[in-house]
N, C-alpha and C. Protein backbone atom coordinates (compact mmCIF):
# COMPACT_ATOMS: atom_id res chain seq x y z
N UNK A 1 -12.95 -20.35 7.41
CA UNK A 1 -12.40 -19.15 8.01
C UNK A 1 -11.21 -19.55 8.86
N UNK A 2 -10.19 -19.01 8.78
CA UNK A 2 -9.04 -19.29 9.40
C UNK A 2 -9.05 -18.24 10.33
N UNK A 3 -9.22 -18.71 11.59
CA UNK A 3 -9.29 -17.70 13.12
C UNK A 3 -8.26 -18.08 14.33
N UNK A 4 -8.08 -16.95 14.80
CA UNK A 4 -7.06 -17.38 15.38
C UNK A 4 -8.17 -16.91 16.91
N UNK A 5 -8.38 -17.27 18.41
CA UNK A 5 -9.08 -17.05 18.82
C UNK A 5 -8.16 -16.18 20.14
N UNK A 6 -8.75 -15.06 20.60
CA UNK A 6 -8.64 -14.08 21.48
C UNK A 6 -8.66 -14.62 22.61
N UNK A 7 -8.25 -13.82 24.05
CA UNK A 7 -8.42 -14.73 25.08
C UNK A 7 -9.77 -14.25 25.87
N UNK A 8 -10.36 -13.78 25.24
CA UNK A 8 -12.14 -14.21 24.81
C UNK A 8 -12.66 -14.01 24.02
N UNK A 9 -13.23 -15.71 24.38
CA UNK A 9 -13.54 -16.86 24.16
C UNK A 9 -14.91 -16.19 22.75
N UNK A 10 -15.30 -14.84 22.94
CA UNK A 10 -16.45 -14.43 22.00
C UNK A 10 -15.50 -13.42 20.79
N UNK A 11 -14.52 -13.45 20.82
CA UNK A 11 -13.37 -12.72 19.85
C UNK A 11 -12.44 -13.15 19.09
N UNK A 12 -12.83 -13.52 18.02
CA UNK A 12 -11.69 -13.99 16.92
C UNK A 12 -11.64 -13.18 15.91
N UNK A 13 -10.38 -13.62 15.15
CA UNK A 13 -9.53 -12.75 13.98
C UNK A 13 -10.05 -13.74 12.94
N UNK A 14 -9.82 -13.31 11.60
CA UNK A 14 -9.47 -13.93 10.09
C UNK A 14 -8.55 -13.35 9.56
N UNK A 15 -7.65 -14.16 8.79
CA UNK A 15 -7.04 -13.45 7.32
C UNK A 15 -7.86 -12.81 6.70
N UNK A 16 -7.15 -11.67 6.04
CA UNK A 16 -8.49 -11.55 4.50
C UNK A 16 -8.37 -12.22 3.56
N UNK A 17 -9.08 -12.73 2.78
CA UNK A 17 -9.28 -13.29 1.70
C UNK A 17 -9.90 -12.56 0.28
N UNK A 18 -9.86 -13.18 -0.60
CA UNK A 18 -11.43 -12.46 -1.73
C UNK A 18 -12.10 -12.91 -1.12
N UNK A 19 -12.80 -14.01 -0.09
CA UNK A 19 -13.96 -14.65 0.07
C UNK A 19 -14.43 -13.46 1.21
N UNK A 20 -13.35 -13.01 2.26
CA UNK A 20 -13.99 -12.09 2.61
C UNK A 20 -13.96 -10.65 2.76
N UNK A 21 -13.51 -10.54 1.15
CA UNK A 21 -12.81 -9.12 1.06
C UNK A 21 -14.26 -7.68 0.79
N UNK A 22 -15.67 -8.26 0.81
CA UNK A 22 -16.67 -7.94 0.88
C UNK A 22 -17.15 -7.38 2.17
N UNK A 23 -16.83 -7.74 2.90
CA UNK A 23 -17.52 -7.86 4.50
C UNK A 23 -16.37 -6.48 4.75
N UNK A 24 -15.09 -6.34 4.52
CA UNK A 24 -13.81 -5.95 4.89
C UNK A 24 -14.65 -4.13 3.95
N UNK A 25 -14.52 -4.35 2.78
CA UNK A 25 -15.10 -3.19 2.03
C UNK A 25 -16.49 -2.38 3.28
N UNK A 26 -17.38 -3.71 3.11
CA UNK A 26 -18.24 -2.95 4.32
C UNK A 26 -18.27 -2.21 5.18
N UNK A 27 -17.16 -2.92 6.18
CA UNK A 27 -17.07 -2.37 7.65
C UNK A 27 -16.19 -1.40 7.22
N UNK A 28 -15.57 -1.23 6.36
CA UNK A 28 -14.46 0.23 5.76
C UNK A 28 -15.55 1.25 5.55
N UNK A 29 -16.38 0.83 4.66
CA UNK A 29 -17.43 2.51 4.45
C UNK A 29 -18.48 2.23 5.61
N UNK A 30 -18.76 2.08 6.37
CA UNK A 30 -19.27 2.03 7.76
C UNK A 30 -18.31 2.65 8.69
N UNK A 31 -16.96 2.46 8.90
CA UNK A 31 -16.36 2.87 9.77
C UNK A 31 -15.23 4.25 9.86
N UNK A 32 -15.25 4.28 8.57
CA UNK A 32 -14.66 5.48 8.24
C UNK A 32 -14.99 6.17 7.09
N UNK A 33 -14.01 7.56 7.56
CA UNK A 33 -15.56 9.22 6.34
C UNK A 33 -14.88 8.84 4.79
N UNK A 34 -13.91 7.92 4.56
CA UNK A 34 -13.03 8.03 3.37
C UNK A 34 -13.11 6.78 2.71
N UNK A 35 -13.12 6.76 1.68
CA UNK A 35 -13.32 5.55 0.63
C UNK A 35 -12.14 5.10 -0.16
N UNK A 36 -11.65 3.91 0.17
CA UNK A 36 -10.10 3.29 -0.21
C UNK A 36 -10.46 2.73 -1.13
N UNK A 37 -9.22 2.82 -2.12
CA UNK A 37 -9.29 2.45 -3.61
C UNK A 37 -8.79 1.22 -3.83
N UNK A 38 -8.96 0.63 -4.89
CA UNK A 38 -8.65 -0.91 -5.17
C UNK A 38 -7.38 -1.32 -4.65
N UNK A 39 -6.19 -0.17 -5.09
CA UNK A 39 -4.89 -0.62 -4.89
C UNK A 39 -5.24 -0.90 -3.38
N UNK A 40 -5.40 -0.31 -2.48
CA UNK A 40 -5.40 -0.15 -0.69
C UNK A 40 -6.25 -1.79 -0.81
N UNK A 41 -7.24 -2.25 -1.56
CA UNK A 41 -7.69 -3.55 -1.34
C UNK A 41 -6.62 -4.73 -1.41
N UNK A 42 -6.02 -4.54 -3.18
CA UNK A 42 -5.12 -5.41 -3.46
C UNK A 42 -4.15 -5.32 -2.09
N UNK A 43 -3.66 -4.82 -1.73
CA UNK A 43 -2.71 -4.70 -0.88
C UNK A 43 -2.93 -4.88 0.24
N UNK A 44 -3.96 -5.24 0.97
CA UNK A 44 -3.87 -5.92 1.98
C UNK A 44 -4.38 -7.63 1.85
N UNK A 45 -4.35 -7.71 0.61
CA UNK A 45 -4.93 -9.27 0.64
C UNK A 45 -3.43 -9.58 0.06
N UNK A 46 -2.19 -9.23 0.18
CA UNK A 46 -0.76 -9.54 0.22
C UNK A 46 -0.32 -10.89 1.19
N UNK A 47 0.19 -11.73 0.40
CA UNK A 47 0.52 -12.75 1.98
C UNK A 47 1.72 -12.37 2.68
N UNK A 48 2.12 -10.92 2.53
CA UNK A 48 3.34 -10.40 3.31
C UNK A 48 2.71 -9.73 4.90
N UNK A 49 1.66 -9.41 4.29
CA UNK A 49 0.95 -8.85 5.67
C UNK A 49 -0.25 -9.69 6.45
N UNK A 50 -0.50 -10.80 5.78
CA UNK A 50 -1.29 -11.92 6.36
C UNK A 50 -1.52 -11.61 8.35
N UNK A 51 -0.58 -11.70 8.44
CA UNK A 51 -0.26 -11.08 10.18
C UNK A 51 -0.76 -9.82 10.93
N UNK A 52 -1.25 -8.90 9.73
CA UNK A 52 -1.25 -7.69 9.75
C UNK A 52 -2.49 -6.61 9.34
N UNK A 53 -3.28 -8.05 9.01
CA UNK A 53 -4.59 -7.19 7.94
C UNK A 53 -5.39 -8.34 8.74
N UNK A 54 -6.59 -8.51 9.78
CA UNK A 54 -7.44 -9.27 10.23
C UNK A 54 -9.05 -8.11 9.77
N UNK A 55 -9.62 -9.64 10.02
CA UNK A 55 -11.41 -8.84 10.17
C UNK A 55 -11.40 -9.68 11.41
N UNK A 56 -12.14 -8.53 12.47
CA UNK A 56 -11.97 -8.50 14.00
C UNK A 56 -14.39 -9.39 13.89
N UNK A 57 -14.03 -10.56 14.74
CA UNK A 57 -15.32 -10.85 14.61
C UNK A 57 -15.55 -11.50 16.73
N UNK A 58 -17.05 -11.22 16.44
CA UNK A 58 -17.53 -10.85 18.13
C UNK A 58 -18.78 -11.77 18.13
N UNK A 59 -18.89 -12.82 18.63
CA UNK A 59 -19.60 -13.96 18.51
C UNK A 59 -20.24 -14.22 16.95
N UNK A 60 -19.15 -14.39 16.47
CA UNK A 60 -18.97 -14.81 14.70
C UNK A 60 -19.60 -13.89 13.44
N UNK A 61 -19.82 -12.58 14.39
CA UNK A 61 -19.88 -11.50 13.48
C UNK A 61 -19.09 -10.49 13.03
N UNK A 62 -18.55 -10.56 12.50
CA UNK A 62 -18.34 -9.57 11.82
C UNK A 62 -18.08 -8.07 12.06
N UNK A 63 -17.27 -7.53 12.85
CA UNK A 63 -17.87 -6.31 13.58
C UNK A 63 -16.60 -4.88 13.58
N UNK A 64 -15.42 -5.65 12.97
CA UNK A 64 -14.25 -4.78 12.57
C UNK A 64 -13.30 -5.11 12.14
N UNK A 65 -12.01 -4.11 11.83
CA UNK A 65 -11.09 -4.54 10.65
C UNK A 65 -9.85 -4.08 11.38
N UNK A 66 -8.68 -4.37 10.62
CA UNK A 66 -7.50 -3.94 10.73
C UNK A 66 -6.25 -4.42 9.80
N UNK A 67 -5.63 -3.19 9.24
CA UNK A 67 -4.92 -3.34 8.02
C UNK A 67 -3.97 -2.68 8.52
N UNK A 68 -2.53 -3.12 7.90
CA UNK A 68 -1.62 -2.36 8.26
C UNK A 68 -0.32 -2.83 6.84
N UNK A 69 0.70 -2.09 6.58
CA UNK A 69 1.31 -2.30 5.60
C UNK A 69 2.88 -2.00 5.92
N UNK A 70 4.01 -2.49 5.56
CA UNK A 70 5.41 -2.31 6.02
C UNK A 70 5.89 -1.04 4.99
N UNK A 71 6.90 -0.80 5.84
CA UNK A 71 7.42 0.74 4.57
C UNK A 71 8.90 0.96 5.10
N UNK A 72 9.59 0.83 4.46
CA UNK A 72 10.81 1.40 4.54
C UNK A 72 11.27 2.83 5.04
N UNK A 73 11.82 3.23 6.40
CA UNK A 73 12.27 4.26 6.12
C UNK A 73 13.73 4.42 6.81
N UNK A 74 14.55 5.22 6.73
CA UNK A 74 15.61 5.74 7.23
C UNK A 74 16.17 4.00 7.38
N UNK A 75 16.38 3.46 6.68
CA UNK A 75 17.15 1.49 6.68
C UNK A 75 16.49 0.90 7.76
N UNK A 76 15.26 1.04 8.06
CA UNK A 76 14.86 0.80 9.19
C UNK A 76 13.31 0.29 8.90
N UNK A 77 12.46 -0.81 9.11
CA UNK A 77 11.29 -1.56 8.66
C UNK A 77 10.26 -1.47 9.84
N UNK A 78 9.19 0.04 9.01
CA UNK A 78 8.63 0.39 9.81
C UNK A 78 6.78 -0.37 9.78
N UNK A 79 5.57 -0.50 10.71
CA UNK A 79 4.86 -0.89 10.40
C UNK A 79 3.70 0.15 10.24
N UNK A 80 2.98 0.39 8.96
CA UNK A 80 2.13 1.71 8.93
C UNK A 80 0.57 1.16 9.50
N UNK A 81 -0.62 1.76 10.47
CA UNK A 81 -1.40 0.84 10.79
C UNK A 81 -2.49 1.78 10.11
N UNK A 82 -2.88 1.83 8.61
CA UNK A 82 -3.33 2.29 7.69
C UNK A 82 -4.63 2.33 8.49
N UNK A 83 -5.79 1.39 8.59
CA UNK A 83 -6.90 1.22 9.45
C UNK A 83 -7.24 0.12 10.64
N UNK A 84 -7.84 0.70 11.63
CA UNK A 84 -8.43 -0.15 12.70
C UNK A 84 -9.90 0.87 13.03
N UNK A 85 -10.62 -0.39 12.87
CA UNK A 85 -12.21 0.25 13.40
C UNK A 85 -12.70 -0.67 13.84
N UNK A 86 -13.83 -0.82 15.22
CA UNK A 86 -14.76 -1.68 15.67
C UNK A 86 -16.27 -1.08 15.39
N UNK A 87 -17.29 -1.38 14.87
CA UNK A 87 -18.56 -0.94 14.97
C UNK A 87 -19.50 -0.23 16.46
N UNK A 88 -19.79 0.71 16.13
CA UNK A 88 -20.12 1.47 17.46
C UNK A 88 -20.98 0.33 18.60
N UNK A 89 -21.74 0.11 18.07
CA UNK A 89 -22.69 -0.88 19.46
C UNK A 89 -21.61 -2.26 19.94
N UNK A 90 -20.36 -2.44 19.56
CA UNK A 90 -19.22 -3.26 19.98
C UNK A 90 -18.31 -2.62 20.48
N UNK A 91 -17.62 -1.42 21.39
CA UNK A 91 -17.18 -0.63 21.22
C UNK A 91 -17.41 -0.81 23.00
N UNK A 92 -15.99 -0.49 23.43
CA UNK A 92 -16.17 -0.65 25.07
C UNK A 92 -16.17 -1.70 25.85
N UNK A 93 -16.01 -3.26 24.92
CA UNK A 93 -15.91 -4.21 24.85
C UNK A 93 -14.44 -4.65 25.01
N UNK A 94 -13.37 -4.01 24.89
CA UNK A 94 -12.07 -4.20 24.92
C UNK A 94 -11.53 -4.93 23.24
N UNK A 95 -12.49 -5.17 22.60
CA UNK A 95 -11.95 -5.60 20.82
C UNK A 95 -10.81 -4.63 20.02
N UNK A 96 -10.97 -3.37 19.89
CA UNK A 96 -10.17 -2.41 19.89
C UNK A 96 -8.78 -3.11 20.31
N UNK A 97 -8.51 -3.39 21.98
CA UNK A 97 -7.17 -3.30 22.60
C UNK A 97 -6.72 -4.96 22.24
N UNK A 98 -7.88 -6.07 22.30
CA UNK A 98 -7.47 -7.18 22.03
C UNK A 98 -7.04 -7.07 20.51
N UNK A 99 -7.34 -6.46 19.86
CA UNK A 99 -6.95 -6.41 17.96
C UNK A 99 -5.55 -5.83 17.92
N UNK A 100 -5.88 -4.59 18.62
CA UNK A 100 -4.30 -4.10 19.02
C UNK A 100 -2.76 -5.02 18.93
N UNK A 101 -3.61 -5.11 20.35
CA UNK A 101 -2.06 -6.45 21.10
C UNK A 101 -2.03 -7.42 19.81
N UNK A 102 -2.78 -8.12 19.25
CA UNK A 102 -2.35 -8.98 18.34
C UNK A 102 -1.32 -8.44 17.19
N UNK A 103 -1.80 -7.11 16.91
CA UNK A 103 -0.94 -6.35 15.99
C UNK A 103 0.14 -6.38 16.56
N UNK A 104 0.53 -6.02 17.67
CA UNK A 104 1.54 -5.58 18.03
C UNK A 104 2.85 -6.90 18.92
N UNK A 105 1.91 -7.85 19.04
CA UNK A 105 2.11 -9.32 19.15
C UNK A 105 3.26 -9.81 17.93
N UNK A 106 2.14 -9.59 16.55
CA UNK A 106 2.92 -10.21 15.56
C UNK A 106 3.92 -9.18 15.04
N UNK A 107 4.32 -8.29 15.31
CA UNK A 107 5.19 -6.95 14.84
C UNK A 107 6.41 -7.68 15.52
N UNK A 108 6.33 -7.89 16.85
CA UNK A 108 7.23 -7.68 18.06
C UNK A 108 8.26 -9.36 17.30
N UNK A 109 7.20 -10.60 17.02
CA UNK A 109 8.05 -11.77 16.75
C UNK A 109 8.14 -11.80 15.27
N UNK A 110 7.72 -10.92 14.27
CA UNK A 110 7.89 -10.92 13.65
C UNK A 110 9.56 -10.60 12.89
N UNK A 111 10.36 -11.23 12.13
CA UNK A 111 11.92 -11.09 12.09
C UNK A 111 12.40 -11.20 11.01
N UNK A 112 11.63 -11.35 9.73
CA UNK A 112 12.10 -10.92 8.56
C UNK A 112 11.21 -10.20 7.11
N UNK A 113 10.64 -9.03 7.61
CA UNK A 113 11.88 -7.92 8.27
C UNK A 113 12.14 -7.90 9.74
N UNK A 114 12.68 -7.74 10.69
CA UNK A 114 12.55 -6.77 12.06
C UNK A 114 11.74 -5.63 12.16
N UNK A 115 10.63 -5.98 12.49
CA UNK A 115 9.98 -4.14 12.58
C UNK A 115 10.18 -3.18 13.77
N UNK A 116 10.53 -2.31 13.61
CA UNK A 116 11.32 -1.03 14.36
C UNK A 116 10.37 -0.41 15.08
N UNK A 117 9.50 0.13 14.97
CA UNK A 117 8.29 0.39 14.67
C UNK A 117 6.95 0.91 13.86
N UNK A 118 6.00 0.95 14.69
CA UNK A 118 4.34 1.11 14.46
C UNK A 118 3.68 2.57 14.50
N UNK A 119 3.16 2.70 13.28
CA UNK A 119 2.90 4.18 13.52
C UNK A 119 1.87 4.27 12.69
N UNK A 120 0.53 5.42 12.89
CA UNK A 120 -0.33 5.75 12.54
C UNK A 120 -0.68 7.56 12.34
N UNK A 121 -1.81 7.98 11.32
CA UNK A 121 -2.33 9.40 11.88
C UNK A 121 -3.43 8.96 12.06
N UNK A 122 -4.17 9.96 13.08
CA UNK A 122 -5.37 10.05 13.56
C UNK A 122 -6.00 11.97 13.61
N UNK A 123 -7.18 11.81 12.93
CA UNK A 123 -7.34 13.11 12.62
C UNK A 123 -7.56 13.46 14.05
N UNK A 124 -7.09 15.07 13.39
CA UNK A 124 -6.81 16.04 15.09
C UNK A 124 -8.64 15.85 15.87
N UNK A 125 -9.66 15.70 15.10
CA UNK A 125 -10.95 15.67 15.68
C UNK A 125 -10.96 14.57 16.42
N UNK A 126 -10.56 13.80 16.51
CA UNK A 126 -10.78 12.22 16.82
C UNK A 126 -9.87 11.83 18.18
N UNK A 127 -10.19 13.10 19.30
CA UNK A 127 -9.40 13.03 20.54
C UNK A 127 -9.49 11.35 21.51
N UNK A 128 -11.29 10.63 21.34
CA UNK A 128 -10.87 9.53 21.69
C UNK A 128 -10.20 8.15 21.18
N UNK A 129 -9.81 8.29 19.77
CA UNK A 129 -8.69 7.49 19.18
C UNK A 129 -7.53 8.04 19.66
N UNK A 130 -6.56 9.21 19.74
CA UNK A 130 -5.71 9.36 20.25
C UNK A 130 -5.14 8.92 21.38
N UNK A 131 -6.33 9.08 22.51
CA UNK A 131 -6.22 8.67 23.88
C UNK A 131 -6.03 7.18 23.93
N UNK A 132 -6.72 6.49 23.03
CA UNK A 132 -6.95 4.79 23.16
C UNK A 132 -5.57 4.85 22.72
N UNK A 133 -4.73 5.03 21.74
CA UNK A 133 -3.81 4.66 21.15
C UNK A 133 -2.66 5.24 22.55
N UNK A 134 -2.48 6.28 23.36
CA UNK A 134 -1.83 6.56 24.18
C UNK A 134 -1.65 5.83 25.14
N UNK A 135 -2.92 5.04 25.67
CA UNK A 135 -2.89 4.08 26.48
C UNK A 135 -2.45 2.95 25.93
N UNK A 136 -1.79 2.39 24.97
CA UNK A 136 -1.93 1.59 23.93
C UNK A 136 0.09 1.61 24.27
N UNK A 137 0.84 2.64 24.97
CA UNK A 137 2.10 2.87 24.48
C UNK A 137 2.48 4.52 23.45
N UNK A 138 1.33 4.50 22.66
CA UNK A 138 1.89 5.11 21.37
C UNK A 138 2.15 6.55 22.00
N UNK A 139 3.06 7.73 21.26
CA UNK A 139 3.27 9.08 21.38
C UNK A 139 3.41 9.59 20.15
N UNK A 140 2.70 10.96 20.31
CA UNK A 140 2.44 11.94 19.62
C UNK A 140 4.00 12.24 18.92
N UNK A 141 4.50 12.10 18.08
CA UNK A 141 5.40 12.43 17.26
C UNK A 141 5.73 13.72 16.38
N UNK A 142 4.23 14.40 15.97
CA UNK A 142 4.09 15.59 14.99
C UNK A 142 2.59 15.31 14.51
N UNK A 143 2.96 16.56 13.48
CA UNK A 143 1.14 16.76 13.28
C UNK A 143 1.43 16.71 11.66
N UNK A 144 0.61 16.54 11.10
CA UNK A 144 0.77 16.36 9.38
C UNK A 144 -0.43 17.04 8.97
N UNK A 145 0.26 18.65 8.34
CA UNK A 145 -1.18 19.37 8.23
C UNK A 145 -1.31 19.14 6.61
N UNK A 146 -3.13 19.20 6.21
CA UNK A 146 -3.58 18.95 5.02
C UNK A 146 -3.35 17.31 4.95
N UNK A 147 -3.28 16.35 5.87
CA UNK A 147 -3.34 14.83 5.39
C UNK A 147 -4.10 14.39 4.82
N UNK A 148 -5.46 14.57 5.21
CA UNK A 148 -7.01 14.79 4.81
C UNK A 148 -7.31 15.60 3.95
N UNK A 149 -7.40 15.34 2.55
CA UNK A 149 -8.01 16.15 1.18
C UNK A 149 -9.73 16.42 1.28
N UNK A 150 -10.19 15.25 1.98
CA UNK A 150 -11.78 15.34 1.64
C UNK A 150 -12.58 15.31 3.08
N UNK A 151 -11.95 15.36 3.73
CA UNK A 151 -12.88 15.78 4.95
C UNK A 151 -12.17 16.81 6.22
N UNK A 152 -13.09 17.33 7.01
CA UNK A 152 -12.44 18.04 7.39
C UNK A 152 -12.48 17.25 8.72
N UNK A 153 -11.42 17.87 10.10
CA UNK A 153 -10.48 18.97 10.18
C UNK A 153 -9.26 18.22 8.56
N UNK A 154 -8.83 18.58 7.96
CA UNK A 154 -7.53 18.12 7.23
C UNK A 154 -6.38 17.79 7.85
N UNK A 155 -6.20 17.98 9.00
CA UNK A 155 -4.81 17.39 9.89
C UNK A 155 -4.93 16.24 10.54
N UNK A 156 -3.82 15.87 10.81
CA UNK A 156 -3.56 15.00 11.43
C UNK A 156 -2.77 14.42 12.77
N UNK A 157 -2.73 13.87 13.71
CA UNK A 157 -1.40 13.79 14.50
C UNK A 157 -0.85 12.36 14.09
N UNK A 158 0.35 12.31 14.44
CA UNK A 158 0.63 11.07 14.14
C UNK A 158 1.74 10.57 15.31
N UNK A 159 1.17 9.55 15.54
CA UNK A 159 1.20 8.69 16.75
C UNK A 159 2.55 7.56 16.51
N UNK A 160 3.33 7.42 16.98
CA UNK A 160 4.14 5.88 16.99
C UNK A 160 4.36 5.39 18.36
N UNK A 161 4.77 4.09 17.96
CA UNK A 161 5.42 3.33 19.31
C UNK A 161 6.28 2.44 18.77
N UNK A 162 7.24 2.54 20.03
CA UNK A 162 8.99 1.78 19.31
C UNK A 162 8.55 0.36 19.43
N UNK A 163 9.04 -0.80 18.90
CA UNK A 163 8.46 -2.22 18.92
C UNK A 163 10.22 -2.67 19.48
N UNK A 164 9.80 -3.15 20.37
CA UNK A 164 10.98 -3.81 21.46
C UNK A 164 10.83 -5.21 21.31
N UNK A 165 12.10 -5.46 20.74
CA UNK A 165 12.43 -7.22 20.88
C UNK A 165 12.81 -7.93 21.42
């Protein structure tokens, strides 16, 4: 396992791998109402986002994820943060904000591309993800109605924060 270790000492990251692209599937249908398709797999086991896609582990378990993918817009190299989840009985622990900062760690020195910034939706139900992410830097940008095909509310807000170099 290639870990990079948190500044605690009970919190480390991995790459994903196939070896642990199992555990990653897991904590995905555990942690969220929606079920990602192969392509969303292939694509984060990319070595472009190596930096960008961790499984978040809490005295060597296993306990959350985070994927994120680059996208072009307006000539400008933005970072999309597709999923982040911690397992509820880990939760309040600060893993969430330490997974964060690392994201936003490797965005910031990251330089080819330059990423501009980081942006996510978070369904309109899900007022304490919003808030975490507010404290986090991020702002409410707009709302993206119907984002959500299969569960309800179907909207979304969507959140960014500028990445300063």
């Amino acid at each position: 396992m290639t870990s990079s270790k948190a500044n605690n000492s009970r919190v480390s990251f991995a790459s994903l791998t196939l070896n642990n692209l199992g555990t990653v599937r897991k904590l995905n249908s555990v942690l969220f109402p929606i079920k990602y398709t192969e392509k969303f797999y292939e694509g984060i086991l990319s070595p472009d986002v190596e930096n960008f896609c961790k499984l978040v582990y809490y005295n060597d378990i296993p306990v959350g994820t985070i994927c994120c993918r680059f996208e072009n817009k307006d000539e400008q190299v933005h970072l999309y943060l597709m999923t982040m989840g911690v397992l509820a009985p880990y939760r309040s622990r600060g893993l969430g904000s330490q997974t964060l900062q690392l994201i936003l760690d490797a965005a910031i020195s990251h330089e080819k591309p330059s990423i501009n910034k980081i942006y996510l939706h978070v369904q309109t139900s899900n007022v304490e993800a919003k808030q975490f992410y507010e404290k986090h830097g991020f702002k409410q940008v707009g709302l993206h109605e119907n984002y959500y095909k299969k569960i309800v509310p179907h909207d979304a807000w969507i959140l960014e924060k500028t990445i300063e170099h």
